[in-house]
PDB file of N, CA and C in Angstrom:
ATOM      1  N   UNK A   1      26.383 -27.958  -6.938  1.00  0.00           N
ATOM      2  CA  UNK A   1      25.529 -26.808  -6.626  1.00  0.00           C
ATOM      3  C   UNK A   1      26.326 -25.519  -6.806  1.00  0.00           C
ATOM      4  N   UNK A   2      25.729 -24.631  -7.334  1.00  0.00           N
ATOM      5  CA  UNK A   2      26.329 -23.305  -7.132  1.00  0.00           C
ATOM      6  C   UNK A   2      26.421 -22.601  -6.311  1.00  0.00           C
ATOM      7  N   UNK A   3      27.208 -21.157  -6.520  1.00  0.00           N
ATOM      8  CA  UNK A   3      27.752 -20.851  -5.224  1.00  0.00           C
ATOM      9  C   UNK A   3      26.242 -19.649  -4.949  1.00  0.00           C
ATOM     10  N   UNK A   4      25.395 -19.563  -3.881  1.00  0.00           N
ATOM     11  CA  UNK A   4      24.566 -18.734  -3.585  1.00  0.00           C
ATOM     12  C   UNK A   4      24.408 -17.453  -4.237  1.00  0.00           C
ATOM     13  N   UNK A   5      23.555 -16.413  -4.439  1.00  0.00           N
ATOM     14  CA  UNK A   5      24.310 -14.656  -4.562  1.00  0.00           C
ATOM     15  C   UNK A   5      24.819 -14.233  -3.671  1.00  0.00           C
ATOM     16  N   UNK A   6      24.932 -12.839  -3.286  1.00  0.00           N
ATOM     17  CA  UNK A   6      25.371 -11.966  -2.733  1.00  0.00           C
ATOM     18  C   UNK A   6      24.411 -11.134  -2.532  1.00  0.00           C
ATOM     19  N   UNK A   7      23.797 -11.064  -1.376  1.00  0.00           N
ATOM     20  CA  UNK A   7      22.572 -10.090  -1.305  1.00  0.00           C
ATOM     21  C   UNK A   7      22.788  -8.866  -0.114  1.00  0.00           C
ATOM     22  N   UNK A   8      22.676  -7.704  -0.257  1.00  0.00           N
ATOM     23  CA  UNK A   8      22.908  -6.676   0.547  1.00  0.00           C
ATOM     24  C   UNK A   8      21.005  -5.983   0.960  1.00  0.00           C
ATOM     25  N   UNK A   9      21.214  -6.139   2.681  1.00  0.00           N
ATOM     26  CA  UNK A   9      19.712  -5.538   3.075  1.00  0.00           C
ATOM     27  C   UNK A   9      20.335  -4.558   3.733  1.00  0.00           C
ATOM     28  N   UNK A  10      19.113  -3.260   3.075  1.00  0.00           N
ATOM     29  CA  UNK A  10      19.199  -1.843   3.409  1.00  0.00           C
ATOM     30  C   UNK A  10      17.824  -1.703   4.148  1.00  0.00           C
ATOM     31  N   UNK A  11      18.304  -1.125   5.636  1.00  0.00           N
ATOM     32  CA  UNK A  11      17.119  -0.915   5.876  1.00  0.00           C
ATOM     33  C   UNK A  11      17.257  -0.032   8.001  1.00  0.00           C
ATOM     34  N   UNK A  12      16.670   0.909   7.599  1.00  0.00           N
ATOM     35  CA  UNK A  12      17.160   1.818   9.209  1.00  0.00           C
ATOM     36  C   UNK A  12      16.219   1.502   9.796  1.00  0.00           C
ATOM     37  N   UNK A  13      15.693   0.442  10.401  1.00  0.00           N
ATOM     38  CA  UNK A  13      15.311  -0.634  11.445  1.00  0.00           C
ATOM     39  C   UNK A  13      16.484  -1.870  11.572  1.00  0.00           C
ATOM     40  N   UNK A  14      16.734  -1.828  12.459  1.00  0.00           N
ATOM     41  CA  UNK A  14      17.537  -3.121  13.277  1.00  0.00           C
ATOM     42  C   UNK A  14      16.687  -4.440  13.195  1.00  0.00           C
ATOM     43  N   UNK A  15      15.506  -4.564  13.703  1.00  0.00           N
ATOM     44  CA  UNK A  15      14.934  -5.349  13.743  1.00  0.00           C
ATOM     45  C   UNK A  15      14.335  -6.058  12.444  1.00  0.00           C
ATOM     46  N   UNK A  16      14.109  -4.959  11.351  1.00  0.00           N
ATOM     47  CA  UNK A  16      13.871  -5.587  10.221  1.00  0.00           C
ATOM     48  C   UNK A  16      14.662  -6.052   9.292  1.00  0.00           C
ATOM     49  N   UNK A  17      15.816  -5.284   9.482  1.00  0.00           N
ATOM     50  CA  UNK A  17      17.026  -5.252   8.522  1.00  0.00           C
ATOM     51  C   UNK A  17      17.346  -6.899   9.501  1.00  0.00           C
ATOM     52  N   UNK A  18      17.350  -7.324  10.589  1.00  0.00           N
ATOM     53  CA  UNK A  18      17.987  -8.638  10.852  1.00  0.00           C
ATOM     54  C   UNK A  18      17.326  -9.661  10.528  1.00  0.00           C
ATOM     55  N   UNK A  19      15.445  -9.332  10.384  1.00  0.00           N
ATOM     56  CA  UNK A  19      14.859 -10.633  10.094  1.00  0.00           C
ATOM     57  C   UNK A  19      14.595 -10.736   8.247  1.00  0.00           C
ATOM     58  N   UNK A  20      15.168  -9.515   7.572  1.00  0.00           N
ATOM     59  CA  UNK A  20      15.492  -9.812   6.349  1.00  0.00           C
ATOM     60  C   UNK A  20      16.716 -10.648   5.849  1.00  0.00           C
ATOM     61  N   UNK A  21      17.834 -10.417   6.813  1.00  0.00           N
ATOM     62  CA  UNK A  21      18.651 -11.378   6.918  1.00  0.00           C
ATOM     63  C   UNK A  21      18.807 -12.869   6.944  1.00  0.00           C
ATOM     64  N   UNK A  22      17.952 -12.972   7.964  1.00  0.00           N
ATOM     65  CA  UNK A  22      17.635 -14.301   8.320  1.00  0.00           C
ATOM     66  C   UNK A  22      16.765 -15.022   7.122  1.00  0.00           C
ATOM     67  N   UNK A  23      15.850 -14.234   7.003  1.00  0.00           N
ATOM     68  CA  UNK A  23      14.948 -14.964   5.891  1.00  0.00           C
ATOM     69  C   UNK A  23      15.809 -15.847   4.913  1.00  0.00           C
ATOM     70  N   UNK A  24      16.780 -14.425   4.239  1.00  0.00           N
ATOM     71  CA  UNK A  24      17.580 -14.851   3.162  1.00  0.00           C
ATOM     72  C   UNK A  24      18.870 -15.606   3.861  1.00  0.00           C
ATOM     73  N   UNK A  25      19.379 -15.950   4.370  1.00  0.00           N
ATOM     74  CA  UNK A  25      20.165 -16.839   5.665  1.00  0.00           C
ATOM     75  C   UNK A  25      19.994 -17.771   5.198  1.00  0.00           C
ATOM     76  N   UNK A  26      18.661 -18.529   5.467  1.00  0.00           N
ATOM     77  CA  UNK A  26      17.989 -19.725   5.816  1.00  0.00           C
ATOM     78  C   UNK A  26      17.792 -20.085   4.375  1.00  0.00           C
ATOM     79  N   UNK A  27      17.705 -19.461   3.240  1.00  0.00           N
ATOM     80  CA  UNK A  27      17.769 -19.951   1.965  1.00  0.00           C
ATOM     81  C   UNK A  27      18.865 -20.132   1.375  1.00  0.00           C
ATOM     82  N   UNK A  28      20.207 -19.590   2.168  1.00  0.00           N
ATOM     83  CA  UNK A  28      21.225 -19.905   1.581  1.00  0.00           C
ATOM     84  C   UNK A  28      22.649 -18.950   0.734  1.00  0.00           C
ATOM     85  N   UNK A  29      21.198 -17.466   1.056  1.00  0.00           N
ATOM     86  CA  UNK A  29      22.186 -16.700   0.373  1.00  0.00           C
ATOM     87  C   UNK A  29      23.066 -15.935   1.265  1.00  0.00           C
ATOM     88  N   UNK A  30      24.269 -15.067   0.617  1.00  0.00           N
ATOM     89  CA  UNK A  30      25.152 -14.549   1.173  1.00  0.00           C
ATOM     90  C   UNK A  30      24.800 -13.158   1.708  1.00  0.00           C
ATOM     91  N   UNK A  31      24.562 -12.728   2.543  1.00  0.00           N
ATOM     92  CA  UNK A  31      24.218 -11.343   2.968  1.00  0.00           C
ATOM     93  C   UNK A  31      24.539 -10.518   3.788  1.00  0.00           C
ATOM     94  N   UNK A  32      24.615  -9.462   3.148  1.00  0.00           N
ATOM     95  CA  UNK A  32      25.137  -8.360   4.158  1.00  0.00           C
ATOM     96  C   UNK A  32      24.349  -7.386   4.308  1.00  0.00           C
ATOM     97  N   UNK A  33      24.570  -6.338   5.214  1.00  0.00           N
ATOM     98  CA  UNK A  33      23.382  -5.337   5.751  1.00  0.00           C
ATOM     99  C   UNK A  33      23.971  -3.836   5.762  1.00  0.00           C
ATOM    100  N   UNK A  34      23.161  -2.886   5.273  1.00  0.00           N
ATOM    101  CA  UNK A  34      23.588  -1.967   5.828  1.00  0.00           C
ATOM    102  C   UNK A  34      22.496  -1.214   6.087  1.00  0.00           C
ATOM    103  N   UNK A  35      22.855   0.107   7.213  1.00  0.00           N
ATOM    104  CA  UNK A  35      22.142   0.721   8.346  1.00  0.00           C
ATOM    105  C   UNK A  35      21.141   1.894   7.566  1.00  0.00           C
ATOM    106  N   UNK A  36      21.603   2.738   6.175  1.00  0.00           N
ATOM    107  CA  UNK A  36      21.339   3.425   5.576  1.00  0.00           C
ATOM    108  C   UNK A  36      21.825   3.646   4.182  1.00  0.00           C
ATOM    109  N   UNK A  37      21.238   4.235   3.243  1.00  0.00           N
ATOM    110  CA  UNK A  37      21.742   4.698   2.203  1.00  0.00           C
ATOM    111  C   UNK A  37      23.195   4.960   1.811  1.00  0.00           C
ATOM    112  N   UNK A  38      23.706   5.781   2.395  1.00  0.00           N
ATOM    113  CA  UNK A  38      24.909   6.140   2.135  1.00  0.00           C
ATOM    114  C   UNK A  38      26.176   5.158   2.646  1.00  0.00           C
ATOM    115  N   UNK A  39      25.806   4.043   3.596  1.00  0.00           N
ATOM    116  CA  UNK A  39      26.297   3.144   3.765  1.00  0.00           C
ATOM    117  C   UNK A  39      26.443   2.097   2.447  1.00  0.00           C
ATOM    118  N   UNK A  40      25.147   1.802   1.939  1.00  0.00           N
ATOM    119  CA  UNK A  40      24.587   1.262   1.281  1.00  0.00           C
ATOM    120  C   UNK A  40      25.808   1.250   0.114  1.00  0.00           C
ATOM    121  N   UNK A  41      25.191   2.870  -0.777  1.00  0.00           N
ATOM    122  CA  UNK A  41      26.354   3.074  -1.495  1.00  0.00           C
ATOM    123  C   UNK A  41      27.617   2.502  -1.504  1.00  0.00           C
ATOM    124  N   UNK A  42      28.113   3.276  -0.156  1.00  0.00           N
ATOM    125  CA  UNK A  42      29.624   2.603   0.198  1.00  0.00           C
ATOM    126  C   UNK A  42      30.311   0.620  -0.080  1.00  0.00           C
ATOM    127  N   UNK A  43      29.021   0.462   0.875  1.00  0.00           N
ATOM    128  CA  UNK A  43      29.143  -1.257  -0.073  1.00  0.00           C
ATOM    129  C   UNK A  43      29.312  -1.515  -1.091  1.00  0.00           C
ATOM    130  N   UNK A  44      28.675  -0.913  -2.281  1.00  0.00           N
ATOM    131  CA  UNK A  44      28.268  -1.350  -3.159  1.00  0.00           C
ATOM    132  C   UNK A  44      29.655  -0.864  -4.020  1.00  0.00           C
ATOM    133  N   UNK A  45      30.082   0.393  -3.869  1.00  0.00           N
ATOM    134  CA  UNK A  45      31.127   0.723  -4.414  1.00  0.00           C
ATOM    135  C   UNK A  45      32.591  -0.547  -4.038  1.00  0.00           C
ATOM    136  N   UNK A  46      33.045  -0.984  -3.263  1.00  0.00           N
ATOM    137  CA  UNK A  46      33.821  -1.619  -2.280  1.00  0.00           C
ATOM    138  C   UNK A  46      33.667  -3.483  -2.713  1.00  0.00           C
ATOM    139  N   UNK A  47      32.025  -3.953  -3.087  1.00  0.00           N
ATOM    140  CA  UNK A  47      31.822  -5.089  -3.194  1.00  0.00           C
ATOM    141  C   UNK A  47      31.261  -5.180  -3.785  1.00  0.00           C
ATOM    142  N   UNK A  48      31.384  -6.637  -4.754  1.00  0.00           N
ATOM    143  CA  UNK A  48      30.354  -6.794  -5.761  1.00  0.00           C
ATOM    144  C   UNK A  48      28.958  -7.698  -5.033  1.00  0.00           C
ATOM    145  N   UNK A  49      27.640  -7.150  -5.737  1.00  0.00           N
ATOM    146  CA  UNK A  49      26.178  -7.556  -4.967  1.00  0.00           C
ATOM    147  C   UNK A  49      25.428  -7.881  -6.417  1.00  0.00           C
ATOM    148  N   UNK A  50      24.654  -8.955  -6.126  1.00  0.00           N
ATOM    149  CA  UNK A  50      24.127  -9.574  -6.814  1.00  0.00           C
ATOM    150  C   UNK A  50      22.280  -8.793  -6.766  1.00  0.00           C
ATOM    151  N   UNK A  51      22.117  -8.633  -6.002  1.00  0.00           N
ATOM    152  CA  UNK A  51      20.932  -8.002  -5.838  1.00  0.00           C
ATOM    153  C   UNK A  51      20.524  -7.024  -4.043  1.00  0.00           C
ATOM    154  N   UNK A  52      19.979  -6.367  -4.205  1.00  0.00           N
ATOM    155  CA  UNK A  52      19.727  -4.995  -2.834  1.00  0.00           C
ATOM    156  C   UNK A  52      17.941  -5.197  -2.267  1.00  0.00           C
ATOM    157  N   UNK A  53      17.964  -5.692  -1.494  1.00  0.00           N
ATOM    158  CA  UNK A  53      16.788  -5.309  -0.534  1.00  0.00           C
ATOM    159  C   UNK A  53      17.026  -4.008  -0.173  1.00  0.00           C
ATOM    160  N   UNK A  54      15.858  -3.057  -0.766  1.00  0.00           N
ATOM    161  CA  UNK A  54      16.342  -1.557  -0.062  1.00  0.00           C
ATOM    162  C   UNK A  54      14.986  -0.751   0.568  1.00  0.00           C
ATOM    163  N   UNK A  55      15.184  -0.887   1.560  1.00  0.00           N
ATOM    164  CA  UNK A  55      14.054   0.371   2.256  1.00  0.00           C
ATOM    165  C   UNK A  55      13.792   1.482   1.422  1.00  0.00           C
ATOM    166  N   UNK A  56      12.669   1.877   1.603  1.00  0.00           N
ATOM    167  CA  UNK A  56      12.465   3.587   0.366  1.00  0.00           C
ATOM    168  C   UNK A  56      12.376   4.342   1.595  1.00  0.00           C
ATOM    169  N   UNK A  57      11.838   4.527   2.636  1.00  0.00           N
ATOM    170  CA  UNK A  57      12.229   5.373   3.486  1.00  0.00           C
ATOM    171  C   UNK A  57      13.213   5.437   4.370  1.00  0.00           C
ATOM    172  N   UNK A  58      14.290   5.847   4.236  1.00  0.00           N
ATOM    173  CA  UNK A  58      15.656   6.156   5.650  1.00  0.00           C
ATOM    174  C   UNK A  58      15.894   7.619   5.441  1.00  0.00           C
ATOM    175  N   UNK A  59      16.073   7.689   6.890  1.00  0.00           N
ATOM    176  CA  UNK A  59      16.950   9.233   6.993  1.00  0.00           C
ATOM    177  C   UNK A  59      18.058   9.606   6.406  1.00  0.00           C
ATOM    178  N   UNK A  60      18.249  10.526   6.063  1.00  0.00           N
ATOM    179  CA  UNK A  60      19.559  10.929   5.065  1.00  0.00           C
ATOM    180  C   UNK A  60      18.992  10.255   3.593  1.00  0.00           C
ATOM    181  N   UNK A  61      19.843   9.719   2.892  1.00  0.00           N
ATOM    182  CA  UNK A  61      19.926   9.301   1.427  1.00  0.00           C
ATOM    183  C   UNK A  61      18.273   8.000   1.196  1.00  0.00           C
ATOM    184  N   UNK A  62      16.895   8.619   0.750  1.00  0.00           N
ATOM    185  CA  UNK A  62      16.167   7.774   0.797  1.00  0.00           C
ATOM    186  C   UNK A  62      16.734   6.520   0.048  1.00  0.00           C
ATOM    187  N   UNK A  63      15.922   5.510  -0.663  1.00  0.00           N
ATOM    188  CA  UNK A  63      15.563   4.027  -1.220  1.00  0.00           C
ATOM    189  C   UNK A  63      15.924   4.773  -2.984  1.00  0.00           C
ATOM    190  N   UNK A  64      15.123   5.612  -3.415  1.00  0.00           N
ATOM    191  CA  UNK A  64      14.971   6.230  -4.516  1.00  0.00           C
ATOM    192  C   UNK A  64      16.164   6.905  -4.637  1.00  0.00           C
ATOM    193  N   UNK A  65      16.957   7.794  -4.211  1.00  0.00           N
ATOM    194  CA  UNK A  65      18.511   7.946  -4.042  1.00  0.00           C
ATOM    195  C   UNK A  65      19.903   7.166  -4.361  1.00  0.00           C
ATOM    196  N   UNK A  66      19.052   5.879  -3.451  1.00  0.00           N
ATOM    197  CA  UNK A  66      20.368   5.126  -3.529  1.00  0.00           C
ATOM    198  C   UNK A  66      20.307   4.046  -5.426  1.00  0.00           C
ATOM    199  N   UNK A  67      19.094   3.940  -5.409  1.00  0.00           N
ATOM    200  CA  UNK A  67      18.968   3.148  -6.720  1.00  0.00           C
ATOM    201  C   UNK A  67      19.622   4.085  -7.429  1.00  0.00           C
ATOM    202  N   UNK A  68      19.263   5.183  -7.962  1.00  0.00           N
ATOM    203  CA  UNK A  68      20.301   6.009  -8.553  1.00  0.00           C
ATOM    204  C   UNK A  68      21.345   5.806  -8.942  1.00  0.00           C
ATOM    205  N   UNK A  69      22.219   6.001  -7.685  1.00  0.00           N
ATOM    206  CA  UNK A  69      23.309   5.923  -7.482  1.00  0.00           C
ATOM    207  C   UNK A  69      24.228   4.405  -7.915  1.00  0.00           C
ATOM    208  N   UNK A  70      23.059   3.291  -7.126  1.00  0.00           N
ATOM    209  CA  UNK A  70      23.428   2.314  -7.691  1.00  0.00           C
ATOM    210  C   UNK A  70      23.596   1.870  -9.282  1.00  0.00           C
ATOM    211  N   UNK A  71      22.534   2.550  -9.655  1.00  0.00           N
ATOM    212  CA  UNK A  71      22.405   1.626 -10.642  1.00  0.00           C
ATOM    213  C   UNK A  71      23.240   2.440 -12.023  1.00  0.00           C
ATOM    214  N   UNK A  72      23.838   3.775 -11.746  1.00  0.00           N
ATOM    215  CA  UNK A  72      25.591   4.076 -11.971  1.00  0.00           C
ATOM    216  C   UNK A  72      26.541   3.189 -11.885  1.00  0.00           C
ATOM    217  N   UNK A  73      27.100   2.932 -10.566  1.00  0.00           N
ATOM    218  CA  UNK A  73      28.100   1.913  -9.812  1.00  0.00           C
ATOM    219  C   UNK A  73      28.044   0.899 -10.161  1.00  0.00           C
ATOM    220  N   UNK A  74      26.953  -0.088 -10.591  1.00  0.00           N
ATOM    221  CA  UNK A  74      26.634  -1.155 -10.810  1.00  0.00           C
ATOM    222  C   UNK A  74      25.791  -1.717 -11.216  1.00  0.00           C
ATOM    223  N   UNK A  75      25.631  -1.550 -12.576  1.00  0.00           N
ATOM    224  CA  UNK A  75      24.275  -1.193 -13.371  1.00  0.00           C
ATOM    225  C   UNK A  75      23.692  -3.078 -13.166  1.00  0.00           C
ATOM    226  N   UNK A  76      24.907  -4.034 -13.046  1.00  0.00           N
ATOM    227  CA  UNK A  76      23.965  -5.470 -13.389  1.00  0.00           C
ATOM    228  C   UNK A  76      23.318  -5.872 -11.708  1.00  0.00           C
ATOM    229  N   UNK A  77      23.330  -4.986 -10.541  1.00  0.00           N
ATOM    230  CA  UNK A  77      22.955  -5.346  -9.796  1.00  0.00           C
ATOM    231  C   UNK A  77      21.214  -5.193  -9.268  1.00  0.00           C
ATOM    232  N   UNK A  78      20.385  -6.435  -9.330  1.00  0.00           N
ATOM    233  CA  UNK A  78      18.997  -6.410  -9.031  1.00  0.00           C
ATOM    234  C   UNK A  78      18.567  -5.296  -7.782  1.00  0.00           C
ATOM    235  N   UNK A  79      18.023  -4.456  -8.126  1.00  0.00           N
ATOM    236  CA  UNK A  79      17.475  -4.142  -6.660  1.00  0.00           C
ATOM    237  C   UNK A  79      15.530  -4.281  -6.592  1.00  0.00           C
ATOM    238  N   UNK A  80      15.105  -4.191  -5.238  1.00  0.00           N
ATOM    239  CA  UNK A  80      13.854  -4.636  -4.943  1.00  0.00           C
ATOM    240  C   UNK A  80      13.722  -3.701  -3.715  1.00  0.00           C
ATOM    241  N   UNK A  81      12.762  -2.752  -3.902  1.00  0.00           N
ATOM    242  CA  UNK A  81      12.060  -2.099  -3.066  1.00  0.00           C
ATOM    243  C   UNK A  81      11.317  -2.208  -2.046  1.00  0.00           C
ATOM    244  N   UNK A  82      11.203  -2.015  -0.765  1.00  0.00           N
ATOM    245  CA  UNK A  82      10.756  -2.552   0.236  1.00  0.00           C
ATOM    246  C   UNK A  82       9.770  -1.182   0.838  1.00  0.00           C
ATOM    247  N   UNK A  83       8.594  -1.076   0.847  1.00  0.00           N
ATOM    248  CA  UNK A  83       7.997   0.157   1.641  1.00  0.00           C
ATOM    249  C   UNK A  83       6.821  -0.215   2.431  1.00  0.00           C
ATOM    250  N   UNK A  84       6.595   0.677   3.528  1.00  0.00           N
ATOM    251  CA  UNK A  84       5.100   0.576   4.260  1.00  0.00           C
ATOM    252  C   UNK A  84       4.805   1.783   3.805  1.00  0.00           C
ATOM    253  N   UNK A  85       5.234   2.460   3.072  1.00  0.00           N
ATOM    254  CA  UNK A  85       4.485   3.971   2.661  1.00  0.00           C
ATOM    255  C   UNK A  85       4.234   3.504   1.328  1.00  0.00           C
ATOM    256  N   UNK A  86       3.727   2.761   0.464  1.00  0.00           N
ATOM    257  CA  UNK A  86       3.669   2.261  -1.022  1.00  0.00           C
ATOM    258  C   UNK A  86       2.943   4.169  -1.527  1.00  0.00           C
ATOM    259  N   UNK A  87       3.079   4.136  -2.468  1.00  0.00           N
ATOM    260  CA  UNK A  87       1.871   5.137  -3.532  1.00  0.00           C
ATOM    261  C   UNK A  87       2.694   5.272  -4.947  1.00  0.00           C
ATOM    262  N   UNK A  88       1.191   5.480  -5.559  1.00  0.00           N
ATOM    263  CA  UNK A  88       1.496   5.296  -7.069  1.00  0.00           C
ATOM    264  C   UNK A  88       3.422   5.992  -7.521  1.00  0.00           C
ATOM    265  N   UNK A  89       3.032   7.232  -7.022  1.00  0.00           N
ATOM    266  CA  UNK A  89       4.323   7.940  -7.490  1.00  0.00           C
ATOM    267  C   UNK A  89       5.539   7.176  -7.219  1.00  0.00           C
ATOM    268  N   UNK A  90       5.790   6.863  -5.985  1.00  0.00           N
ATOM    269  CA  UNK A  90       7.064   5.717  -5.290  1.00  0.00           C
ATOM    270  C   UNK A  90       7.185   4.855  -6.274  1.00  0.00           C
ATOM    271  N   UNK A  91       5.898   4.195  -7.544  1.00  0.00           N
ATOM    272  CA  UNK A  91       5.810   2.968  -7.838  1.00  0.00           C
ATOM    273  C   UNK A  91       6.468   3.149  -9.134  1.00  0.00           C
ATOM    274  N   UNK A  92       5.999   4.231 -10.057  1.00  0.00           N
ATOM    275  CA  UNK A  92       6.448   5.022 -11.352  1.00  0.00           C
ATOM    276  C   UNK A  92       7.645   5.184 -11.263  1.00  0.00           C
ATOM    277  N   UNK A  93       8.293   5.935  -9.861  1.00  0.00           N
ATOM    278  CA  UNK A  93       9.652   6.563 -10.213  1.00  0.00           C
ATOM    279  C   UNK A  93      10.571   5.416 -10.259  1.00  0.00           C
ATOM    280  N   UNK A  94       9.937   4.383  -8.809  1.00  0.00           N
ATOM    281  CA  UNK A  94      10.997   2.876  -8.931  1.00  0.00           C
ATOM    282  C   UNK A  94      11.071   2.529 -10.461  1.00  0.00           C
ATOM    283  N   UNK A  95       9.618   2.329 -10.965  1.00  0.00           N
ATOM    284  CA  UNK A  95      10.098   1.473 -12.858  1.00  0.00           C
ATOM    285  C   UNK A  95      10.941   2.265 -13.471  1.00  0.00           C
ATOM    286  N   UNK A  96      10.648   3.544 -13.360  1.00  0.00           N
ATOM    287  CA  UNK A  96      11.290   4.162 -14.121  1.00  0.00           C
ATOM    288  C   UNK A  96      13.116   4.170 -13.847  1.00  0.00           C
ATOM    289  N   UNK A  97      13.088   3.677 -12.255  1.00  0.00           N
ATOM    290  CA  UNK A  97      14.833   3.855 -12.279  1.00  0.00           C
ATOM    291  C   UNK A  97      15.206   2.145 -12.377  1.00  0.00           C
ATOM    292  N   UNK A  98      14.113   1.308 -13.211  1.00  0.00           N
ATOM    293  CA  UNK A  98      14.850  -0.344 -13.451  1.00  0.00           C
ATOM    294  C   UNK A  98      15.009  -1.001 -12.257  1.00  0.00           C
ATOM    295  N   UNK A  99      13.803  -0.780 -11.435  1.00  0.00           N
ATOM    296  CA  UNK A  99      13.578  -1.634 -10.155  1.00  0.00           C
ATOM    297  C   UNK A  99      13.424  -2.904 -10.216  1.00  0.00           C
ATOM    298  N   UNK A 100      13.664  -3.660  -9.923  1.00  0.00           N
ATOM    299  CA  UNK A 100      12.746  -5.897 -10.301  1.00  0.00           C
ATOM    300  C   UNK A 100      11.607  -5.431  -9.326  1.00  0.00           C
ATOM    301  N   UNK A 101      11.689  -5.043  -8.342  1.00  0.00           N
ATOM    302  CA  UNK A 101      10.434  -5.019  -7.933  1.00  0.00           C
ATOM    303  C   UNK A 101       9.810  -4.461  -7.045  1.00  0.00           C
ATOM    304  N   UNK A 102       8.706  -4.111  -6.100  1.00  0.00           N
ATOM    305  CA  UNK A 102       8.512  -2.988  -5.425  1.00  0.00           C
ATOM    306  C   UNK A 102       7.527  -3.767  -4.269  1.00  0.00           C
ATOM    307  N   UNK A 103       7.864  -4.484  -3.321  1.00  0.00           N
ATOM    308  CA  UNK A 103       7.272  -4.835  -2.577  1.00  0.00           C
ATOM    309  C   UNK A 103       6.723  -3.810  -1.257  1.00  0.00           C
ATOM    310  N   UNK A 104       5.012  -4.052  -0.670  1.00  0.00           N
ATOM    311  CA  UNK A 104       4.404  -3.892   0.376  1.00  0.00           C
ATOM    312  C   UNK A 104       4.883  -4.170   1.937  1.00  0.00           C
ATOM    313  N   UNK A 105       6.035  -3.502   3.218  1.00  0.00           N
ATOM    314  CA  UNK A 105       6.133  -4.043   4.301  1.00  0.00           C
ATOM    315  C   UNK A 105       4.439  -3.879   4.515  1.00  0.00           C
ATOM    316  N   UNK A 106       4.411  -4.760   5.517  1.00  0.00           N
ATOM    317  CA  UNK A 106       4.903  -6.491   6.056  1.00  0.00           C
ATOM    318  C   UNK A 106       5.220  -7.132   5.080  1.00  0.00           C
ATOM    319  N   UNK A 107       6.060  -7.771   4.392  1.00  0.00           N
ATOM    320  CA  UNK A 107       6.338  -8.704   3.293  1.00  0.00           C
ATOM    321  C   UNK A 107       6.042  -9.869   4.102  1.00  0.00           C
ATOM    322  N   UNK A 108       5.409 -10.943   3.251  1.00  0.00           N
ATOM    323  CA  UNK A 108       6.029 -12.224   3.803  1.00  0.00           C
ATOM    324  C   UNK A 108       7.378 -12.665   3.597  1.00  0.00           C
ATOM    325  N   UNK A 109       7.507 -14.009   4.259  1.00  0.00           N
ATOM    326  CA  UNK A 109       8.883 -14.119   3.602  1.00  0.00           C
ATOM    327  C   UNK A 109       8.455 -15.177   2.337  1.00  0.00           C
ATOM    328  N   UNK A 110       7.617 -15.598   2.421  1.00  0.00           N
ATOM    329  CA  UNK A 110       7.520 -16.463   0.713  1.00  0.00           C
ATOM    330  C   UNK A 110       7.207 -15.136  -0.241  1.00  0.00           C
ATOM    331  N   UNK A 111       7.024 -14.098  -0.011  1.00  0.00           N
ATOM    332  CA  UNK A 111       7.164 -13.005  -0.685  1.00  0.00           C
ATOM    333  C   UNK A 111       8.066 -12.543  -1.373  1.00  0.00           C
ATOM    334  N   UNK A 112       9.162 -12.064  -0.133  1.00  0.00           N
ATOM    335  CA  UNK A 112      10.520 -12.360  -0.459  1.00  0.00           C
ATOM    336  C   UNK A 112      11.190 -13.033  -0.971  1.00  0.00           C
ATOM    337  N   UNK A 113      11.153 -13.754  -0.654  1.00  0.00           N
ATOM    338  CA  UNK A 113      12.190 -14.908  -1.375  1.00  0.00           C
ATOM    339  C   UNK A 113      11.649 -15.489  -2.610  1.00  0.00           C
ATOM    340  N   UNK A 114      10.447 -15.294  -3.171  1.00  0.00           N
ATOM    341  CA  UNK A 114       9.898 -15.038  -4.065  1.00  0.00           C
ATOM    342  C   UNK A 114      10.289 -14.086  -5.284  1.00  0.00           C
ATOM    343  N   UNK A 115      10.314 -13.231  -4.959  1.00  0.00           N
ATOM    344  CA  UNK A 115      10.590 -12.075  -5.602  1.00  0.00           C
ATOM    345  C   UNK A 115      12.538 -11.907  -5.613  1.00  0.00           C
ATOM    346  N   UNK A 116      13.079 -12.432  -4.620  1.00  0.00           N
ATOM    347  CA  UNK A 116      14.696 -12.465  -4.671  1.00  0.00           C
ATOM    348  C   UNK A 116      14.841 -13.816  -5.654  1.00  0.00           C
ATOM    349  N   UNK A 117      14.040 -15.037  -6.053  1.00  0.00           N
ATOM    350  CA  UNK A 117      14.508 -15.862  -6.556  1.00  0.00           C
ATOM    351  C   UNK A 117      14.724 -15.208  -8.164  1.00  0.00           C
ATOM    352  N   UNK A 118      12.960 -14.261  -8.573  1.00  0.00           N
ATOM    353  CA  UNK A 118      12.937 -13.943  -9.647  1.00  0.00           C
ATOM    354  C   UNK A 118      14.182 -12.656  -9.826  1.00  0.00           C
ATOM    355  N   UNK A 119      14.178 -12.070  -9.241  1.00  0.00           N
ATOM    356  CA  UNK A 119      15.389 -10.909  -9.472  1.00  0.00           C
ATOM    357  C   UNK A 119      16.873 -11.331  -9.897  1.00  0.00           C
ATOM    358  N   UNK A 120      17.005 -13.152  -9.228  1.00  0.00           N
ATOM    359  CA  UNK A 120      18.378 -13.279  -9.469  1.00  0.00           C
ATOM    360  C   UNK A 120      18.120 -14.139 -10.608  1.00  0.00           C
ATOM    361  N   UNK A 121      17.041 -14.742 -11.680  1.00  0.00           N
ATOM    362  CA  UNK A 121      16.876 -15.475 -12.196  1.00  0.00           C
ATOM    363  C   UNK A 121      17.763 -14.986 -13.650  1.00  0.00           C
TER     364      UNK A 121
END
């Protein structure tokens, strides 16, 4: 068997950012968390990530920010959008910055992990 990815969840809820964890936990992958954007960054610069669960709304450095940034730093890394504020524009600018994908909170988790299987495929 191979060795899992490396998955980093962004997200300024505690509570969500831990049961995104878990989800991906329980499937096996490797994950780490961070609190906000600019954290986010910091990981990403520091460690290599296979793919980013990222909130589009946090204080300081939004979701749309950090892809940016990321996808400078580390252009082969998947990221996947996570919002309860969805709208068209959020949806355009994600394709346009090479999103895998742009998921609806509440996600399920066969959602998730759905959409993390195809991102790392």
């Amino acid at each position: 068997m191979t060795a899992k990815a490396t998955i980093l969840v962004v997200d300024d809820e505690p509570v969500e950012r831990q049961s995104l964890m878990d989800i991906l936990r329980l499937e096996g992958y490797h994950v780490t968390a961070a609190a906000n954007g600019e954290a986010a960054v910091d990981h990403v610069r520091l460690n290599p990530v296979d793919l980013i669960l990222l909130d589009l709304r946090m204080p300081g450095m939004n979701g749309l920010e950090v892809v940016k940034v990321v996808s400078r730093l580390s252009p082969d890394t998947e990221i996947i959008l996570l919002t309860a504020y969805g709208s068209m524009e959020t949806a355009i600018e994600a394709l346009r910055n090479r999103v895998h994908d742009y998921l609806l909170k509440p996600a399920s988790p066969t959602q998730i992990i759905e959409s993390v299987t195809r991102g790392l495929a």
